[in-house]
Protein backbone atom coordinates (compact mmCIF):
# COMPACT_ATOMS: atom_id res chain seq x y z
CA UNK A 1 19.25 -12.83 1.61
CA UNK A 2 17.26 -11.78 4.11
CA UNK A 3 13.26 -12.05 5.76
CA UNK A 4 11.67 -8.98 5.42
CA UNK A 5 7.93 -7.57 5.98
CA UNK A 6 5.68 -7.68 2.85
CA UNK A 7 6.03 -3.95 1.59
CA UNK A 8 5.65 -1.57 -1.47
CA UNK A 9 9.17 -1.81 -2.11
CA UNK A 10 9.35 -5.48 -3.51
CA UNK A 11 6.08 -4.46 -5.56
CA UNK A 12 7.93 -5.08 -8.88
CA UNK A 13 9.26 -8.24 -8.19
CA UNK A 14 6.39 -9.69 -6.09
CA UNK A 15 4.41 -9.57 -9.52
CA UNK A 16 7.08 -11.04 -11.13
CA UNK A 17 7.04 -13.99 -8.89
CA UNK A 18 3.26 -14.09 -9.37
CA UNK A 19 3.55 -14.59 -12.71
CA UNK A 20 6.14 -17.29 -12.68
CA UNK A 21 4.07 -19.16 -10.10
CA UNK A 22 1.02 -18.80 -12.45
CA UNK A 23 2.99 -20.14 -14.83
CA UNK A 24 2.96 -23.65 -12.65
CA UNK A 25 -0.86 -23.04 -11.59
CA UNK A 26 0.01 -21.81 -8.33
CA UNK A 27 -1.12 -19.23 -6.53
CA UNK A 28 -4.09 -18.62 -8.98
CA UNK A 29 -6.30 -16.72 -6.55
CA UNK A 30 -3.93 -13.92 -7.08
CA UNK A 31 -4.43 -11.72 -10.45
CA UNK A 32 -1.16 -10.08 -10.91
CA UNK A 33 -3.34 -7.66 -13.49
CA UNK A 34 -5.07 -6.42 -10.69
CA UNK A 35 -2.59 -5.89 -7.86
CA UNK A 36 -0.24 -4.07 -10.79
CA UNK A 37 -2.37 -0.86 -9.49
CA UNK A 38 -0.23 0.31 -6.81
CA UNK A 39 -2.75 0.98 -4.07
CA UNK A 40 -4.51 -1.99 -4.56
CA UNK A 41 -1.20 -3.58 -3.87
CA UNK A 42 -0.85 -1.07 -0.74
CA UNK A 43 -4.62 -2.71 0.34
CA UNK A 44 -4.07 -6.17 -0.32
CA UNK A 45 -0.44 -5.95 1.97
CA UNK A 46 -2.94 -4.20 4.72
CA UNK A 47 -5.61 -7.31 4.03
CA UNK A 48 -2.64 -9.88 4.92
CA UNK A 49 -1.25 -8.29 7.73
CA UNK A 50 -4.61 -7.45 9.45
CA UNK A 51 -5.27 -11.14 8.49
CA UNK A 52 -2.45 -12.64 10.56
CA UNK A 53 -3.16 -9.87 13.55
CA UNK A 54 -6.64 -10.89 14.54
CA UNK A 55 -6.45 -14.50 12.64
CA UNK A 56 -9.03 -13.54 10.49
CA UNK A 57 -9.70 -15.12 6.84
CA UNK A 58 -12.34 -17.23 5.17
CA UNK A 59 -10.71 -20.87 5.61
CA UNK A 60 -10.74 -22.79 8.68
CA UNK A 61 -6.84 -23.23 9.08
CA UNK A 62 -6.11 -19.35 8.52
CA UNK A 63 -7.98 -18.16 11.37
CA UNK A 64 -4.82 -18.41 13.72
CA UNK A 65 -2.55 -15.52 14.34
CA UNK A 66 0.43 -15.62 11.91
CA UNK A 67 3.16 -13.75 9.78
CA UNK A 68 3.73 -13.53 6.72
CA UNK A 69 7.69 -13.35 5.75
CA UNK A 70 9.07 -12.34 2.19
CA UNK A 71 12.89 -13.85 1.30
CA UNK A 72 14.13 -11.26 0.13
CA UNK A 73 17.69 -10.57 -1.85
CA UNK A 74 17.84 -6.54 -2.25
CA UNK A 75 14.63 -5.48 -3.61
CA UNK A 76 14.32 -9.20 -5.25
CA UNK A 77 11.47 -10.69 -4.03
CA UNK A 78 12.50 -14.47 -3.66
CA UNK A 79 9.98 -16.49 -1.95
CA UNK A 80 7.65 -15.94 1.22
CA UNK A 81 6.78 -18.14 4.38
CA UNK A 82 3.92 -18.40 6.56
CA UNK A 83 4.75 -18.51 10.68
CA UNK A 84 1.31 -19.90 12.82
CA UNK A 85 2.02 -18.53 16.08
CA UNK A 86 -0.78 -21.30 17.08
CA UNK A 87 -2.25 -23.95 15.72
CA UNK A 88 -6.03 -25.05 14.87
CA UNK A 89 -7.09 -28.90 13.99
CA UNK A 90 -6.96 -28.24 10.62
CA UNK A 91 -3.04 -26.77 11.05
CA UNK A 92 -1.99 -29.97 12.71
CA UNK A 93 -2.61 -32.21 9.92
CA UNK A 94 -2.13 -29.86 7.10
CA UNK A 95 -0.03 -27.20 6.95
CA UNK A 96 1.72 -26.96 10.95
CA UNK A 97 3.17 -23.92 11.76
CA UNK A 98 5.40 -22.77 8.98
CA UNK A 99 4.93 -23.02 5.20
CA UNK A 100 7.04 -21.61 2.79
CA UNK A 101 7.84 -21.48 -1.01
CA UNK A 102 10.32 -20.24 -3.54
CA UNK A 103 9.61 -18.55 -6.53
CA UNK A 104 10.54 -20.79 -9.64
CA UNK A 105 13.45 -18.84 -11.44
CA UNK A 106 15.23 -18.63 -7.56
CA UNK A 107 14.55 -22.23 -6.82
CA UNK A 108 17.10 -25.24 -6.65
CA UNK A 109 20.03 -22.42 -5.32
CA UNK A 110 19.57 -23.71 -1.31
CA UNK A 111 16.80 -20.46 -0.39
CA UNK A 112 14.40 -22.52 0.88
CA UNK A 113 17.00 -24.19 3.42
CA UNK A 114 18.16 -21.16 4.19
CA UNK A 115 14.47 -19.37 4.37
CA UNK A 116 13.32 -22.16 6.53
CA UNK A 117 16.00 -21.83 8.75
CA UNK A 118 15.83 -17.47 9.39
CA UNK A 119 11.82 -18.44 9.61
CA UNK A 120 12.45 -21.58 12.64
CA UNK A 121 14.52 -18.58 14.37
CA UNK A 122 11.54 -16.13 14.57
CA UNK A 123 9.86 -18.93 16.01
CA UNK A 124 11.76 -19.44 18.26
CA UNK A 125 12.14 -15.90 19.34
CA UNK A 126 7.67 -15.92 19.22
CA UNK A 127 7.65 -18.48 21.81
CA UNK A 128 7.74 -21.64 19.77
CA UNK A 129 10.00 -24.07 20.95
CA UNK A 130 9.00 -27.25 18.78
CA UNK A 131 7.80 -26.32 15.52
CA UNK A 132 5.62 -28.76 12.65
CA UNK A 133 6.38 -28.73 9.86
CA UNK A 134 4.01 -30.95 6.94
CA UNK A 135 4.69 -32.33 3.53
CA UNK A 136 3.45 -34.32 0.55
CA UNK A 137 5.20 -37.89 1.05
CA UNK A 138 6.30 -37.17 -2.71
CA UNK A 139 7.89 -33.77 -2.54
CA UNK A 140 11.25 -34.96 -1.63
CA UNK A 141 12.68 -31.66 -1.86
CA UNK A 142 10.42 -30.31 0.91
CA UNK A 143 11.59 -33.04 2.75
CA UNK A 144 15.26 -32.42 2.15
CA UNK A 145 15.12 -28.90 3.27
CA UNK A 146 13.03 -29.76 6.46
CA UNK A 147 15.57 -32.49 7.24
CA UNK A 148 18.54 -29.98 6.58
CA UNK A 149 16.84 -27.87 9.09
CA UNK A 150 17.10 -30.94 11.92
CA UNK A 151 13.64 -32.08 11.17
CA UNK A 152 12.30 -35.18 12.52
CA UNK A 153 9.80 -36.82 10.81
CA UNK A 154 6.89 -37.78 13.51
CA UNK A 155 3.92 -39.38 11.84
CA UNK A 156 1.74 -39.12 8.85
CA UNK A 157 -1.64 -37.17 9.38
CA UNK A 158 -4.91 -38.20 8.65
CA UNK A 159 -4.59 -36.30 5.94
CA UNK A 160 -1.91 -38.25 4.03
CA UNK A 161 1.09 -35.35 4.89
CA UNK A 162 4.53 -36.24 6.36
CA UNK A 163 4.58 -34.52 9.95
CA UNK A 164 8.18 -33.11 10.92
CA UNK A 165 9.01 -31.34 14.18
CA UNK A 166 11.80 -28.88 14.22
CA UNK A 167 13.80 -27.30 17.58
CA UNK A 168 13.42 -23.29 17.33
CA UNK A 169 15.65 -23.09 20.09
CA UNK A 170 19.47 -24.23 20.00
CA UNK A 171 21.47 -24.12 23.24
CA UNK A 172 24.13 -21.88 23.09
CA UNK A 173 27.28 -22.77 24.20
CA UNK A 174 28.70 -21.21 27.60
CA UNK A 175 31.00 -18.06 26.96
């Protein structure tokens, strides 16, 4: 498993995903019927990358610069994460500087541990040496993975969420 850029490639299997998610009511804004036609696909991937270039986007907390990440397994598409290379108000109660999910058939097989650490690496390597991380009190899997990943849980927001930071950066031993 790897991170990769969102591409053409994964087209397949990104609907696929969609559909499972859809399944559980998430991700609704997307219609899978529509972004079947290839070059609206090929827009939509321009759309989020110009999106988290210039930090443009119609809510408040996605107006920062940020990536977009796809898990990837081969041409699989497995789940995606969302770096903030900065963060607004809204970001440091909800959401902090990297979200992620797992599509449902690839879930409970440690990719969201594993995606969360590749993701706090890029971080790390953008400049980020401390990054948040926020969850529901009640998603105790989110919690688990954050914790696997060295998390320490801070607070709890305004907003009700769990508030973990996690080091980017790990000293490497002397040679």
């Amino acid at each position: 498993m790897t991170l990769a850029d969102p591409g053409p490639r994964y087209h397949r299997s990104f609907l696929d995903a969609l559909r499972e998610y859809h399944r559980e009511g998430l991700h609704t804004d997307l219609d899978p019927r529509l972004l079947a036609d290839r070059s609206r696909f090929l827009r939509w991937l321009d759309e989020v990358r110009e999106a988290g270039v210039h930090g443009t986007a119609p809510l408040e907390r996605d107006r920062v610069p940020h990536r977009i990440l796809w898990w990837i397994e081969g041409d699989e598409y497995l789940g995606r994460a969302r770096l903030n290379l900065r963060l607004n108000d809204e970001l440091a109660e909800f959401g902090g500087h990297i979200g992620y999910d797992i599509r449902p058939s690839a879930r409970g097989r440690g990719h969201a541990t594993a995606l969360l650490r590749a993701v706090l690496r890029v971080a790390g390597e953008a400049g980020i040496e401390n990054a948040l991380l926020t969850c529901a009190p009640g998603n105790h899997a989110s919690r688990r993975v954050i914790e696997r990943n060295g998390g320490v849980l801070a607070d709890t927001s305004a907003a009700g969420r769990l508030r973990y930071w996690c080091l980017t950066r790990r000293s490497t031993p002397p040679a």
